[in-house]
C-alpha atoms as a PDB file:
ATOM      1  CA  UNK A   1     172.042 -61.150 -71.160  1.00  0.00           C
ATOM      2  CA  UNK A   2     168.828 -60.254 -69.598  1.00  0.00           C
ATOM      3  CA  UNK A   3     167.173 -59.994 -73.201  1.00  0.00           C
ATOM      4  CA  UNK A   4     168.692 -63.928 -74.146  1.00  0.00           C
ATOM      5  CA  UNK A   5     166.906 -65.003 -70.859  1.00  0.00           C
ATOM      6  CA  UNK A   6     163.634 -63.326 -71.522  1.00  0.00           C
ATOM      7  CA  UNK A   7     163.559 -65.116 -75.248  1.00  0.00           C
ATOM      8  CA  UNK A   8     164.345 -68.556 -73.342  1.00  0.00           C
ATOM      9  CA  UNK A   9     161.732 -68.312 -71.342  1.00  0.00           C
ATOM     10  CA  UNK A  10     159.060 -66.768 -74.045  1.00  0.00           C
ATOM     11  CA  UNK A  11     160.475 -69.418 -75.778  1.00  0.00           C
ATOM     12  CA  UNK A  12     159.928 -72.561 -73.298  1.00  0.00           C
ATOM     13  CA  UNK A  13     156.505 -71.115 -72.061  1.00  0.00           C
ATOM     14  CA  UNK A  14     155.366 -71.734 -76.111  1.00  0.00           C
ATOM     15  CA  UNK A  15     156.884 -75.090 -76.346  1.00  0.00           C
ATOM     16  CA  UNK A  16     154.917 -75.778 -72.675  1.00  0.00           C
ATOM     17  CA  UNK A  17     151.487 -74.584 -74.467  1.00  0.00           C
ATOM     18  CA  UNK A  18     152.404 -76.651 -77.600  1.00  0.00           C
ATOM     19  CA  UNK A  19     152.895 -79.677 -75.007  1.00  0.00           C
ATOM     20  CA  UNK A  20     149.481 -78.865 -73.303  1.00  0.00           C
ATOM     21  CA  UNK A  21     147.686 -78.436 -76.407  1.00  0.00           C
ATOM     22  CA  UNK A  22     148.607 -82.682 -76.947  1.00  0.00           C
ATOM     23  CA  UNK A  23     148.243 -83.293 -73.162  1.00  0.00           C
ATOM     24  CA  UNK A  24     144.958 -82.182 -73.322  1.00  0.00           C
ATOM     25  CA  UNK A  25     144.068 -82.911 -77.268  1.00  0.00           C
ATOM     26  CA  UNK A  26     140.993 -85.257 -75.932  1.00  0.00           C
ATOM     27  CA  UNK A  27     139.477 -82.559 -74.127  1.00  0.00           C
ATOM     28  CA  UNK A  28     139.669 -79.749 -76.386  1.00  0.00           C
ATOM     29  CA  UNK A  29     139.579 -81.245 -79.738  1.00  0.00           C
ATOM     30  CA  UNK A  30     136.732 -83.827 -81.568  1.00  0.00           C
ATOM     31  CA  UNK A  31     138.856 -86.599 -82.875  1.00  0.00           C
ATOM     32  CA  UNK A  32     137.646 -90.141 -82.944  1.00  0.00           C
ATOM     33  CA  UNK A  33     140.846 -91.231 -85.234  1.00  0.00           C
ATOM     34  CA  UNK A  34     142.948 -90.601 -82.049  1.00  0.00           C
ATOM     35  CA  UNK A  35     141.221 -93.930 -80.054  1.00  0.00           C
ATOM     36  CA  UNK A  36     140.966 -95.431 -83.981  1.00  0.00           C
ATOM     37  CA  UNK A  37     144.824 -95.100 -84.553  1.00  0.00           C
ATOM     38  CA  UNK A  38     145.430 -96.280 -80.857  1.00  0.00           C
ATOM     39  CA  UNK A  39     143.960 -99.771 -81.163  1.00  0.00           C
ATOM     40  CA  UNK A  40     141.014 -99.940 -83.709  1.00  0.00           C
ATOM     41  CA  UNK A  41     142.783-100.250 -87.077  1.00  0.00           C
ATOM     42  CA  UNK A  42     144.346-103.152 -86.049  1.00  0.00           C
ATOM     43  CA  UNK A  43     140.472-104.905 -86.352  1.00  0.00           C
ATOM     44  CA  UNK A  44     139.165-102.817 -89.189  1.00  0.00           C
ATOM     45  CA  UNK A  45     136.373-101.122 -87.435  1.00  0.00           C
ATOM     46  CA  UNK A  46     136.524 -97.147 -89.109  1.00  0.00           C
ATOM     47  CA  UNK A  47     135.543 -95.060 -86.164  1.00  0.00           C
ATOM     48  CA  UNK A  48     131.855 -92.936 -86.598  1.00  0.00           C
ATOM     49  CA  UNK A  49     132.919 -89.565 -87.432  1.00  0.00           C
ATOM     50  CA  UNK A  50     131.332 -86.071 -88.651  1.00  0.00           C
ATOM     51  CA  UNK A  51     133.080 -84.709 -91.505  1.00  0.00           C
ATOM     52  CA  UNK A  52     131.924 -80.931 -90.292  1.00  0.00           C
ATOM     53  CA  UNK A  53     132.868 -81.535 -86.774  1.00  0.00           C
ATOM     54  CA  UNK A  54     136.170 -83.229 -87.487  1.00  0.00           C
ATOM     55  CA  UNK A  55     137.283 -80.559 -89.953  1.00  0.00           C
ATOM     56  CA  UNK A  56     136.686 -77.447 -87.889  1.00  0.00           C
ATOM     57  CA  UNK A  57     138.488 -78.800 -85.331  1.00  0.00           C
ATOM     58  CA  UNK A  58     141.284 -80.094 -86.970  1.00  0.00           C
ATOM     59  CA  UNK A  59     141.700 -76.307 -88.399  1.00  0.00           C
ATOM     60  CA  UNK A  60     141.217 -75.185 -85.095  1.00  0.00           C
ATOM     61  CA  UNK A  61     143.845 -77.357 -83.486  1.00  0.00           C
ATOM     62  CA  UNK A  62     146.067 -76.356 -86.368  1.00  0.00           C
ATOM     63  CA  UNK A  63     145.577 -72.611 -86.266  1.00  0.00           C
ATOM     64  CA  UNK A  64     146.685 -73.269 -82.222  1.00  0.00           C
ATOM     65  CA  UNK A  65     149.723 -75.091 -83.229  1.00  0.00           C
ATOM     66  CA  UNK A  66     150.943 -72.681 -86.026  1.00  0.00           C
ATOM     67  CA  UNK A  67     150.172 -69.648 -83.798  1.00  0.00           C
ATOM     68  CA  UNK A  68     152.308 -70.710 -81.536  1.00  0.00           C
ATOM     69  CA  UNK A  69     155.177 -71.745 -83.649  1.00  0.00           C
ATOM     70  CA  UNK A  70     155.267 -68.558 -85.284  1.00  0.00           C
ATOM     71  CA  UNK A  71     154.888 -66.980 -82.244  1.00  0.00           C
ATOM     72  CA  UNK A  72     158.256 -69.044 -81.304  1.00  0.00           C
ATOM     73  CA  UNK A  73     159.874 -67.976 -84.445  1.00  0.00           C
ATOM     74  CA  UNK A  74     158.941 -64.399 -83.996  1.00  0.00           C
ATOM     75  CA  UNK A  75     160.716 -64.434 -80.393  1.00  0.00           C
ATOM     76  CA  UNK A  76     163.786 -66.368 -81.918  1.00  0.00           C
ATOM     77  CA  UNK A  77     164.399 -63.978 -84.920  1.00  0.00           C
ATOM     78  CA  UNK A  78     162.497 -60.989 -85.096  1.00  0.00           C
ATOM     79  CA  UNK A  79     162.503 -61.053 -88.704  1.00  0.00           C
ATOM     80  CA  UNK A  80     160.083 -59.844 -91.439  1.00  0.00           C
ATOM     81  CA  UNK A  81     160.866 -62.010 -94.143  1.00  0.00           C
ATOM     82  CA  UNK A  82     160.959 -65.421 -91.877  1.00  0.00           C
ATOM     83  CA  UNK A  83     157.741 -63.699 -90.864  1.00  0.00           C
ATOM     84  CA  UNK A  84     156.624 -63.748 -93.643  1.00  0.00           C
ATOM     85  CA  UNK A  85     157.775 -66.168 -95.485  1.00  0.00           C
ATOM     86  CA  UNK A  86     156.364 -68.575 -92.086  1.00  0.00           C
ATOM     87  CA  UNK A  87     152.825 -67.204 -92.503  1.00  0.00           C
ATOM     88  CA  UNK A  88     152.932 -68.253 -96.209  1.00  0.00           C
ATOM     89  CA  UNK A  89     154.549 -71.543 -95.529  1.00  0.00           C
ATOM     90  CA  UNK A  90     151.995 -72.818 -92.974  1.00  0.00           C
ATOM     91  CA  UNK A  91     148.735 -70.885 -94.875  1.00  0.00           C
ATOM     92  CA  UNK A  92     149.796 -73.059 -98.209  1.00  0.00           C
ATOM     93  CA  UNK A  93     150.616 -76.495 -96.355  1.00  0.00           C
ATOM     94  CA  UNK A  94     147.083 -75.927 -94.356  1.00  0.00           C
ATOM     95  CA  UNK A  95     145.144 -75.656 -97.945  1.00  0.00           C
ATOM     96  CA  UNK A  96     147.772 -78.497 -99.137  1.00  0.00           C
ATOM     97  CA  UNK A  97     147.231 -81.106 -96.510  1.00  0.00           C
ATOM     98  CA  UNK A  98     143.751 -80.307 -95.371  1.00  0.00           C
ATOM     99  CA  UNK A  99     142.991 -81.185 -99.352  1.00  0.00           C
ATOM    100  CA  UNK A 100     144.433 -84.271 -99.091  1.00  0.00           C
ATOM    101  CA  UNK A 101     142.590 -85.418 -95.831  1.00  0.00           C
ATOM    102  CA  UNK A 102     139.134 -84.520 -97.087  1.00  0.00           C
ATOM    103  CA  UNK A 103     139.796 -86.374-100.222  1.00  0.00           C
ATOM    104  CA  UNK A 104     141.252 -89.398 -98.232  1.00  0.00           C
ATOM    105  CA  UNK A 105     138.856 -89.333 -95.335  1.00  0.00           C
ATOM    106  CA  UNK A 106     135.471 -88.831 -97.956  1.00  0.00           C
ATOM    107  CA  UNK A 107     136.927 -92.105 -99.939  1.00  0.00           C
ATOM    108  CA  UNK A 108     138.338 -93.749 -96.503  1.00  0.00           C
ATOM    109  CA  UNK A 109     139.374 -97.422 -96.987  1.00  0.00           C
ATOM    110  CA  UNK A 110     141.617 -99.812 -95.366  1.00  0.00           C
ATOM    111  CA  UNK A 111     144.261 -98.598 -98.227  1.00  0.00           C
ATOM    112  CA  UNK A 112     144.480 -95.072 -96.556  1.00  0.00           C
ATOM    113  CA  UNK A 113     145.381 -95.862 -93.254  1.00  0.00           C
ATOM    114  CA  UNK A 114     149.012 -95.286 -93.270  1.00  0.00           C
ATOM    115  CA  UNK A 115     148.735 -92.260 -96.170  1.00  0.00           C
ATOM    116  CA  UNK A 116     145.832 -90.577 -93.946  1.00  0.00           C
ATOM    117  CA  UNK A 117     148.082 -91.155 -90.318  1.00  0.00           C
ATOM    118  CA  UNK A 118     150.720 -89.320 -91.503  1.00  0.00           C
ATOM    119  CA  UNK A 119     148.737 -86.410 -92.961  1.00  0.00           C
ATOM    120  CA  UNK A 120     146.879 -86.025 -89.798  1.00  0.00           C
ATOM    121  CA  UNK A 121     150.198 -85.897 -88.164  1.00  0.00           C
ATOM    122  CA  UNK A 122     151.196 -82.813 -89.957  1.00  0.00           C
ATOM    123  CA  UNK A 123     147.628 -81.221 -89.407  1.00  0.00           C
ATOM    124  CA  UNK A 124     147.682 -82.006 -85.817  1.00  0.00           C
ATOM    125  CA  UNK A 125     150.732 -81.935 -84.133  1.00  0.00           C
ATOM    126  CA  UNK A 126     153.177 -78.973 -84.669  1.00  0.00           C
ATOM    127  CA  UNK A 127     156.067 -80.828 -86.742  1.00  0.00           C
ATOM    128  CA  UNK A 128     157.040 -77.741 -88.550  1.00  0.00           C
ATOM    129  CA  UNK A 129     158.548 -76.253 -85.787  1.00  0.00           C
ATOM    130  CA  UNK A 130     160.998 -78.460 -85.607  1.00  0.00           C
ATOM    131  CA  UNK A 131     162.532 -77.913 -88.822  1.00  0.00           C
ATOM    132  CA  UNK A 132     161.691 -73.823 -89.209  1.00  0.00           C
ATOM    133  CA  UNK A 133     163.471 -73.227 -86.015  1.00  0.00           C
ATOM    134  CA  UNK A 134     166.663 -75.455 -87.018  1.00  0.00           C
ATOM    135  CA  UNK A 135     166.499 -73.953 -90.763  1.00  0.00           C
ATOM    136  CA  UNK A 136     166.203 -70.336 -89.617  1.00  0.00           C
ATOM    137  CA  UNK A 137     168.864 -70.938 -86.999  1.00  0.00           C
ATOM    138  CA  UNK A 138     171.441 -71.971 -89.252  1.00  0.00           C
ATOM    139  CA  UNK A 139     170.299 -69.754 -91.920  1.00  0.00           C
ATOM    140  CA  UNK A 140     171.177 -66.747 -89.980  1.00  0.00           C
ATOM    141  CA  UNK A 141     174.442 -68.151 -88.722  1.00  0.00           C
ATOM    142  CA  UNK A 142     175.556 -68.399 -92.217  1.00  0.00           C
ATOM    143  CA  UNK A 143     173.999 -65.336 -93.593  1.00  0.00           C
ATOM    144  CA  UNK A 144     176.358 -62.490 -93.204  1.00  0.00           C
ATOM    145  CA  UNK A 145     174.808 -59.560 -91.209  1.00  0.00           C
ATOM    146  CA  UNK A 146     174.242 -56.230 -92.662  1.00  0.00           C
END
């Protein structure tokens, strides 16, 4: 019982320090397409941006965000191969999508906005979580133990 509660809480602390990476995305991350998807597209004005900048810190806001889910995952289910298999999953998508918003971003039109918002999304903001954990879950519910 004691064990469940300590996982909870592990748990709940790494979901708060996912929320408080967003909270505070302004402050710790370069970013002008967060102001630019707030209320600039809607005129057409492409925000001023550094290419260098904006990459290492969308890496580095990434490398928080999958840290921390696998960090979750690790508490949930103590696993090797979901450990595994995680690492892979998000090292692959972070090659995959960072690909596809250099590309998009270096030929940035009015065309992109919608394709380049939601690849952002799944650079920045840790939406992978939220179907591992589910996944996993149910994987080991119907998985008979050994």
């Amino acid at each position: 019982m004691k064990s469940k509660l300590l996982k909870i809480i592990g748990i709940g602390f790494l979901f708060l320090l996912l929320a408080l990476v967003r909270v505070f995305e302004n402050e710790l991350f370069y970013d002008p397409f967060i102001q630019f998807y707030k209320q600039l597209h809607y005129i057409n004005k492409t925000p001023n941006y550094s290419l260098t900048n904006l990459l290492i810190h969308t890496f580095f806001r990434y490398s928080i965000n999958s840290l921390l889910s696998i960090l979750i995952l690790l508490i949930a289910f103590r696993k090797r191969d979901i450990m595994r298999f995680t690492i892979i999953f998000y090292t692959v998508l972070f090659f995959v999508l960072i690909s596809f918003y250099t590309v998009i971003l270096l030929n940035f039109t009015e065309e992109f906005y919608k394709i380049f918002f939601y690849v952002r999304r799944f650079l920045i903001q840790p939406i992978f979580i939220l179907l591992l954990l589910p996944a996993f879950y149910y994987q080991q519910k119907i998985t008979p133990q050994k």
